[in-house]
PDB file of N, CA and C in Angstrom:
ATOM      1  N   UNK A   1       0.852  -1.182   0.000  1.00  0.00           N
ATOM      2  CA  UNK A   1       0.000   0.000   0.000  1.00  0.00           C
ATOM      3  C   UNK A   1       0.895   1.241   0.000  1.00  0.00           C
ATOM      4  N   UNK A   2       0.551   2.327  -1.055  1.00  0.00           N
ATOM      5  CA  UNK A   2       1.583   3.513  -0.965  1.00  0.00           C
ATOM      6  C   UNK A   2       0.757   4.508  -0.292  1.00  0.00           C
ATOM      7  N   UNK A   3       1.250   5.474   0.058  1.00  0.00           N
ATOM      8  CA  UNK A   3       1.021   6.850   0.638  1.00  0.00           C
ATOM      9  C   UNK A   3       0.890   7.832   0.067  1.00  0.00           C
ATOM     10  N   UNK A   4      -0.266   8.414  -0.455  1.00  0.00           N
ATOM     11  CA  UNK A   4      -0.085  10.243  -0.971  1.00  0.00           C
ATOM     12  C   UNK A   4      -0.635  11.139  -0.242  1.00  0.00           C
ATOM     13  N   UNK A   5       1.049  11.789  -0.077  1.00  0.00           N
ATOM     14  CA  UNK A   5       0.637  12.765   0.952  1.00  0.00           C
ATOM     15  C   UNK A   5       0.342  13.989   0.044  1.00  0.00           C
ATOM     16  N   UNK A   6      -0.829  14.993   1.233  1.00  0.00           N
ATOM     17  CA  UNK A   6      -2.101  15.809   0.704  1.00  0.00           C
ATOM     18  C   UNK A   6      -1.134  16.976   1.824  1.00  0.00           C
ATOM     19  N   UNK A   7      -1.434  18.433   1.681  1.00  0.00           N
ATOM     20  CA  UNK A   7      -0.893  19.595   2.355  1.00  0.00           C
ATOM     21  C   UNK A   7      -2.059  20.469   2.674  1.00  0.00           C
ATOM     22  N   UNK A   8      -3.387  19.748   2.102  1.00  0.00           N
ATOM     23  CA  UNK A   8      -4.754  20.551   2.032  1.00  0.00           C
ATOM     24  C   UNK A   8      -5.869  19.097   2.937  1.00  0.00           C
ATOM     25  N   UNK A   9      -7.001  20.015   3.420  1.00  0.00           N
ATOM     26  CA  UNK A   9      -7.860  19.412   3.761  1.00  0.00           C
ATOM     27  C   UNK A   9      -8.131  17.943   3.271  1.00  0.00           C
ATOM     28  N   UNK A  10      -8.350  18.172   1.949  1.00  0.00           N
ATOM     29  CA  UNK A  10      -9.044  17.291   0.595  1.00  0.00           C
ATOM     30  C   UNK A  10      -8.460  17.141  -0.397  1.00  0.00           C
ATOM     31  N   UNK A  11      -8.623  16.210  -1.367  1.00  0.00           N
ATOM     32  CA  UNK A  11      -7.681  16.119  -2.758  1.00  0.00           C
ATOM     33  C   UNK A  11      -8.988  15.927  -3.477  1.00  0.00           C
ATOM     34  N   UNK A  12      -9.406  16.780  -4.879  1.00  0.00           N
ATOM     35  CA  UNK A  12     -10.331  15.735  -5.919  1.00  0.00           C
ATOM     36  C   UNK A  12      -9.578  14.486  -5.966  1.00  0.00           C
ATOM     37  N   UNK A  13     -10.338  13.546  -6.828  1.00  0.00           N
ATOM     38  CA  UNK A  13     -10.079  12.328  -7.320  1.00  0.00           C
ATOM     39  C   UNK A  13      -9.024  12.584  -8.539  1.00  0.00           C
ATOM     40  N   UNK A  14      -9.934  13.464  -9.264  1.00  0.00           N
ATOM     41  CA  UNK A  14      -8.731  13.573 -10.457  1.00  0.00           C
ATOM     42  C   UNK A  14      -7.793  14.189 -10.156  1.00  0.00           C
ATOM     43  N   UNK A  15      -7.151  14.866  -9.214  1.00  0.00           N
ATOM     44  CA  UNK A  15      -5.984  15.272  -8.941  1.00  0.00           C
ATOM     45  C   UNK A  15      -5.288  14.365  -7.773  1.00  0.00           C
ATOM     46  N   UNK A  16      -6.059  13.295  -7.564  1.00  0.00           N
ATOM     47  CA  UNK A  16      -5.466  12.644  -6.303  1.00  0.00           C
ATOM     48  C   UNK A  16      -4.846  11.399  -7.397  1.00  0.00           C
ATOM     49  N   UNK A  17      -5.242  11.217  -8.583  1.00  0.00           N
ATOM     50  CA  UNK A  17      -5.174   9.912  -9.499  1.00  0.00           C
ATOM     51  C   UNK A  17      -3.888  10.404 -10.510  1.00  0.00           C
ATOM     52  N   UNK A  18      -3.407  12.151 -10.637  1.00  0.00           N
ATOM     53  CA  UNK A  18      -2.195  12.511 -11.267  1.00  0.00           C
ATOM     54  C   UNK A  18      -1.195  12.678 -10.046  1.00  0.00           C
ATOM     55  N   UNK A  19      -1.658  12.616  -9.168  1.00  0.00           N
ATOM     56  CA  UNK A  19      -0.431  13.230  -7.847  1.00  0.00           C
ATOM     57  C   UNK A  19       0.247  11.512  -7.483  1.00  0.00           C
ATOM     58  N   UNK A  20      -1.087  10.313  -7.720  1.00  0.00           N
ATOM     59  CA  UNK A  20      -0.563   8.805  -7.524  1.00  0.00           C
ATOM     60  C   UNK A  20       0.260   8.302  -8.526  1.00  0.00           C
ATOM     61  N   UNK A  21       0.407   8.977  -9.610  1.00  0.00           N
ATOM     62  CA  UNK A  21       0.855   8.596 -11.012  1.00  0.00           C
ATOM     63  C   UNK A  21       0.058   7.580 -11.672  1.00  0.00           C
ATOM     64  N   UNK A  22      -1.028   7.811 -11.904  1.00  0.00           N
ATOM     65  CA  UNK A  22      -2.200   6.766 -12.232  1.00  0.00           C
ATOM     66  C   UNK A  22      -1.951   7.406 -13.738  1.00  0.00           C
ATOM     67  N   UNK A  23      -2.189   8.743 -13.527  1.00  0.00           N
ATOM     68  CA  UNK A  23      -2.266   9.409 -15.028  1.00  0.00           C
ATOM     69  C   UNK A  23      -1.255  10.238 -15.540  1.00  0.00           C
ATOM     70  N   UNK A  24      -1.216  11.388 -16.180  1.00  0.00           N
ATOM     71  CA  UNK A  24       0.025  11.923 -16.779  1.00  0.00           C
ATOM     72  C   UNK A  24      -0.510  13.214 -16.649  1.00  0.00           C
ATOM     73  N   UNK A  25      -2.216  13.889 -16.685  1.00  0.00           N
ATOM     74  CA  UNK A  25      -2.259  14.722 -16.765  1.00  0.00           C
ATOM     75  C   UNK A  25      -3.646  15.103 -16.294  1.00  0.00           C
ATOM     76  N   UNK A  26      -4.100  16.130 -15.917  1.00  0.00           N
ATOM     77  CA  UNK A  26      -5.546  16.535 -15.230  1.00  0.00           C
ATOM     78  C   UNK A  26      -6.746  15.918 -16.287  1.00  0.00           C
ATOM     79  N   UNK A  27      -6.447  16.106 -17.751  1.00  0.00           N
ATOM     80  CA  UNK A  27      -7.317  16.100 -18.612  1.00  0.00           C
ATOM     81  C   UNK A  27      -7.493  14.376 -18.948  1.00  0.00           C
ATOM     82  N   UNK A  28      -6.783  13.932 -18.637  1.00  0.00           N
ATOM     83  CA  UNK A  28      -7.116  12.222 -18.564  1.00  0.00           C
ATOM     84  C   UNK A  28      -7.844  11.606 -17.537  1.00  0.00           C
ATOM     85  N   UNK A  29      -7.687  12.173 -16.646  1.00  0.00           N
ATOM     86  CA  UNK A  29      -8.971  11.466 -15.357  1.00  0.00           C
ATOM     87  C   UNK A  29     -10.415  11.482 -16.033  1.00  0.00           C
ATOM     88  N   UNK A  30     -11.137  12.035 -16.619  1.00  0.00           N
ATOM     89  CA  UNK A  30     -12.073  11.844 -17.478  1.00  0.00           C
ATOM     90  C   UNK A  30     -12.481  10.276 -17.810  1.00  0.00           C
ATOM     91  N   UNK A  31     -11.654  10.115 -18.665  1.00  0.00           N
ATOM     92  CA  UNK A  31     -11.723   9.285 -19.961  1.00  0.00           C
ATOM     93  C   UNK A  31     -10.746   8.047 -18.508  1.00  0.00           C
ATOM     94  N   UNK A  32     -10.284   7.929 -17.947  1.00  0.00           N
ATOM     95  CA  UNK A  32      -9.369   7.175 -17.116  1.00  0.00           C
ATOM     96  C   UNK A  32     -10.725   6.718 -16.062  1.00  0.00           C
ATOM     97  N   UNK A  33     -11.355   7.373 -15.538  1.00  0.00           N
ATOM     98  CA  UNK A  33     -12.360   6.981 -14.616  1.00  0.00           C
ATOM     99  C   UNK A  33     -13.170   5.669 -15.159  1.00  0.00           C
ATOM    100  N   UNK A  34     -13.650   6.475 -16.728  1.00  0.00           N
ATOM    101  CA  UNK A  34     -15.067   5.444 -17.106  1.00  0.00           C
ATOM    102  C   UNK A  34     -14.011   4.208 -17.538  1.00  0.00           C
ATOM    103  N   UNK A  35     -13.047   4.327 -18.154  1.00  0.00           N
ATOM    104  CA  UNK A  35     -12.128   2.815 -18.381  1.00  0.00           C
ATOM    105  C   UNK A  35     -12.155   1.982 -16.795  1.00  0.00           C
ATOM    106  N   UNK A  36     -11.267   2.606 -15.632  1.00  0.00           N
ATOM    107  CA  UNK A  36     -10.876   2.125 -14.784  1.00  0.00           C
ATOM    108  C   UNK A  36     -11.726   1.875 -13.616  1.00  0.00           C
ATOM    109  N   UNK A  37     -11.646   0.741 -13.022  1.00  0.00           N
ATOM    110  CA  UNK A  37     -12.539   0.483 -11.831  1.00  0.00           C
ATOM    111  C   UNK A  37     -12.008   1.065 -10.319  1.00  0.00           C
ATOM    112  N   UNK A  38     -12.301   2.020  -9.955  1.00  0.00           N
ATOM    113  CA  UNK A  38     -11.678   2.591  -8.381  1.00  0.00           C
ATOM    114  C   UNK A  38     -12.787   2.316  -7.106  1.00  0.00           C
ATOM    115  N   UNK A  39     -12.293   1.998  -6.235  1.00  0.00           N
ATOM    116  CA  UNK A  39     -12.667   1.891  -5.397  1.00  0.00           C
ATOM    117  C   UNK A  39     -12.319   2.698  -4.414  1.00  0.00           C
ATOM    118  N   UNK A  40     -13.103   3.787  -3.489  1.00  0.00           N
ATOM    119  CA  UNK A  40     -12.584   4.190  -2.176  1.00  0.00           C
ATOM    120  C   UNK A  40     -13.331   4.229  -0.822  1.00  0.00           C
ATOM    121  N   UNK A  41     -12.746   3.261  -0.306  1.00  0.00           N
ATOM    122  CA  UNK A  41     -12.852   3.018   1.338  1.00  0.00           C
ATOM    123  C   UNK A  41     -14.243   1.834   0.979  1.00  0.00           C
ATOM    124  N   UNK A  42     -13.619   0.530   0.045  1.00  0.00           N
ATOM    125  CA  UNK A  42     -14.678   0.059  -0.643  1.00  0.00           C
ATOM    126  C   UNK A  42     -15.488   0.480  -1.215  1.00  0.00           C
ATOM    127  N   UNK A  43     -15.984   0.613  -1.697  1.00  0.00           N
ATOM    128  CA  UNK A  43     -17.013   1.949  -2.476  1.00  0.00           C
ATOM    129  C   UNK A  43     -16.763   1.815  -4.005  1.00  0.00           C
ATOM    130  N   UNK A  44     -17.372   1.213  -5.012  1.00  0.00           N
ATOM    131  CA  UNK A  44     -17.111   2.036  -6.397  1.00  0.00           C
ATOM    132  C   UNK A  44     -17.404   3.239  -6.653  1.00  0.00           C
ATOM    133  N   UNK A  45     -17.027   4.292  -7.124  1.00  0.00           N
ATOM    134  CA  UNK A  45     -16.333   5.592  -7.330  1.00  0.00           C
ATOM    135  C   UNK A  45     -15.887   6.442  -8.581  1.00  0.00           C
ATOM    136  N   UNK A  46     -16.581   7.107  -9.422  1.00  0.00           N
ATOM    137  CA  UNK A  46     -15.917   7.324 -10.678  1.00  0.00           C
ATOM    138  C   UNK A  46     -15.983   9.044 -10.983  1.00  0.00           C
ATOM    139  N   UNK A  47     -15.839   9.553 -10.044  1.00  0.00           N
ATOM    140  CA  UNK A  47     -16.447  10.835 -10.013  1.00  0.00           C
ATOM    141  C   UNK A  47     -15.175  11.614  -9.732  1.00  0.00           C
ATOM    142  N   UNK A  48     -14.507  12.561 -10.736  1.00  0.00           N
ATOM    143  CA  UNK A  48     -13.487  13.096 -10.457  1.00  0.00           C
ATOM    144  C   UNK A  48     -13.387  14.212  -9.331  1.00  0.00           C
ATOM    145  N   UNK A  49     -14.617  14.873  -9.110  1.00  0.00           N
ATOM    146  CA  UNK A  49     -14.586  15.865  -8.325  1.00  0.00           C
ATOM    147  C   UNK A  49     -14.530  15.091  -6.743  1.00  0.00           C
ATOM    148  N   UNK A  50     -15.124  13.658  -6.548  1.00  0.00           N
ATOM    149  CA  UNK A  50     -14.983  13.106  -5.177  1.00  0.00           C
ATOM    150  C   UNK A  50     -14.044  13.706  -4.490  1.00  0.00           C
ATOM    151  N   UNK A  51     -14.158  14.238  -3.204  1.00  0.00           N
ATOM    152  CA  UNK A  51     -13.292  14.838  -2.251  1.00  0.00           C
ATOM    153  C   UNK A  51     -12.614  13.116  -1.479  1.00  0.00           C
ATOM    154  N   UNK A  52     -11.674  13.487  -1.511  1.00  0.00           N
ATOM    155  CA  UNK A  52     -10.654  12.441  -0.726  1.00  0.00           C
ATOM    156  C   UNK A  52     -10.120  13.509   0.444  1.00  0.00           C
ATOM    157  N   UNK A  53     -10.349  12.317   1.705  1.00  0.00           N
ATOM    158  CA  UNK A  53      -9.395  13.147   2.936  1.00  0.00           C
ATOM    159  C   UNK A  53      -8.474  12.295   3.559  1.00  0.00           C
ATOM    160  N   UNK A  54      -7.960  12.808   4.732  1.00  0.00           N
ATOM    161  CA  UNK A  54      -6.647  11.678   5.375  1.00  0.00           C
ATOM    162  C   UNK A  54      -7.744  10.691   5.253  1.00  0.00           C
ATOM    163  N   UNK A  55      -6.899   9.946   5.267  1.00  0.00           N
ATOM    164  CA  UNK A  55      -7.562   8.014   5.783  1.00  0.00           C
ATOM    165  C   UNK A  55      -7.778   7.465   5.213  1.00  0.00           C
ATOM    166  N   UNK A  56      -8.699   7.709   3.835  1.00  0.00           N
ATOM    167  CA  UNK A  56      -9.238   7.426   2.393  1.00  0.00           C
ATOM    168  C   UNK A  56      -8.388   6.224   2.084  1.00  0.00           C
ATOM    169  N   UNK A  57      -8.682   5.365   1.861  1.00  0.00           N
ATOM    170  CA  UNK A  57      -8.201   4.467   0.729  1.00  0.00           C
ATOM    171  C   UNK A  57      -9.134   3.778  -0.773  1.00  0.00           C
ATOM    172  N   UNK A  58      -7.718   4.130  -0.942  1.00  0.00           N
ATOM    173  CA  UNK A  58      -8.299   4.453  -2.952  1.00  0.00           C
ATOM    174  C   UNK A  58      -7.081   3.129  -3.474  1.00  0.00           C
ATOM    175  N   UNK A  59      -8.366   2.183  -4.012  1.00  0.00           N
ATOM    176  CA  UNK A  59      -8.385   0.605  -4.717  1.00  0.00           C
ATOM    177  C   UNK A  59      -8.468   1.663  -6.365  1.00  0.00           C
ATOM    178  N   UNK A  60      -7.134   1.326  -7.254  1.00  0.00           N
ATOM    179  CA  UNK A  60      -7.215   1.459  -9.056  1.00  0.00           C
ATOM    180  C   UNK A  60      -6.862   0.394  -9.334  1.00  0.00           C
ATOM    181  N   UNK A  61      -7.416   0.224 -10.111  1.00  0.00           N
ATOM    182  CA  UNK A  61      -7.499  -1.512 -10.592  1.00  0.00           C
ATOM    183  C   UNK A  61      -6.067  -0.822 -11.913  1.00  0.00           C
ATOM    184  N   UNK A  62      -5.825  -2.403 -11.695  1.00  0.00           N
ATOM    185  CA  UNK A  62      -4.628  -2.109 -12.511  1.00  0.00           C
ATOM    186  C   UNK A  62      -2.843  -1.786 -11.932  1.00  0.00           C
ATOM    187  N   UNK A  63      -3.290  -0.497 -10.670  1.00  0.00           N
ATOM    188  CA  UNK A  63      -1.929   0.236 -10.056  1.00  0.00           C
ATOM    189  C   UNK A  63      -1.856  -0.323  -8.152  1.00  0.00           C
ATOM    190  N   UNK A  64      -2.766   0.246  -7.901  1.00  0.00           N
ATOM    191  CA  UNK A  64      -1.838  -0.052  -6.472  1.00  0.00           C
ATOM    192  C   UNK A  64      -2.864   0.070  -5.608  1.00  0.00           C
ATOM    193  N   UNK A  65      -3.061   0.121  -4.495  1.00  0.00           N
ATOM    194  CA  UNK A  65      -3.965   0.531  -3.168  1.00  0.00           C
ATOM    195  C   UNK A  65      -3.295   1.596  -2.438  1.00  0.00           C
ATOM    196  N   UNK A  66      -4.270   2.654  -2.678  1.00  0.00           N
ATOM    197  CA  UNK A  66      -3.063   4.228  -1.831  1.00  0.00           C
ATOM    198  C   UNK A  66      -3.813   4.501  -0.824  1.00  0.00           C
ATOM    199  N   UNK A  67      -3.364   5.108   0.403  1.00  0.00           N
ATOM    200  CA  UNK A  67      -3.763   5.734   1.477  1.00  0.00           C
ATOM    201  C   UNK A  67      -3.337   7.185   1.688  1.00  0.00           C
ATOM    202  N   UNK A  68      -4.178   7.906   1.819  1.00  0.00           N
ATOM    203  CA  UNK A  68      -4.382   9.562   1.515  1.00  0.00           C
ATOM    204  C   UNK A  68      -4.099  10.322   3.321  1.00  0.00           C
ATOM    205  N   UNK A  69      -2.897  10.799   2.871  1.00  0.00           N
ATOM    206  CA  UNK A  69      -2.274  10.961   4.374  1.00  0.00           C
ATOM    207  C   UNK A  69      -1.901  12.813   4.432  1.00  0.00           C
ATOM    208  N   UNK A  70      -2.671  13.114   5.135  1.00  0.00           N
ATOM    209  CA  UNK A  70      -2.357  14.792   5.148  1.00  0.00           C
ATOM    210  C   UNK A  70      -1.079  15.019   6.047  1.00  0.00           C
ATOM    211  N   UNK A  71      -0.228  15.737   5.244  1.00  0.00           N
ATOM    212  CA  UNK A  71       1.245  16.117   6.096  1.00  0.00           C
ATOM    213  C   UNK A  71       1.042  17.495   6.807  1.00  0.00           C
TER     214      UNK A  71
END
């Protein structure tokens, strides 16, 4: 399980999915959501604006299981 650490309250999804290296760029979480199956804190999930906070864990099929850790 990796760690992305957050410096703010909340992360969107689509910026929590370029900060994990899921994607390459803001404008691919779109088109990356409806392909990819995510899960957070069990939960299916495809909504880029979803607010993620500490604790969150975020299942991408395909990459890794991350835990959303505010520094």
């Amino acid at each position: 399980m990796n760690e992305v650490n957050i410096s703010t309250e909340y992360i969107a999804l689509g910026q929590f999915l370029k900060l994990a290296g899921c994607i390459d760029t803001g404008g691919q979480a779109k088109f990356f959501l409806q392909e990819t199956k995510i899960l957070i804190n069990g939960e299916p999930d495809n909504r880029r604006g979803r607010k993620l906070y500490h604790g969150d864990r975020v299942e991408v099929e395909g990459f890794d299981v991350f835990t959303v850790v505010k520094s």
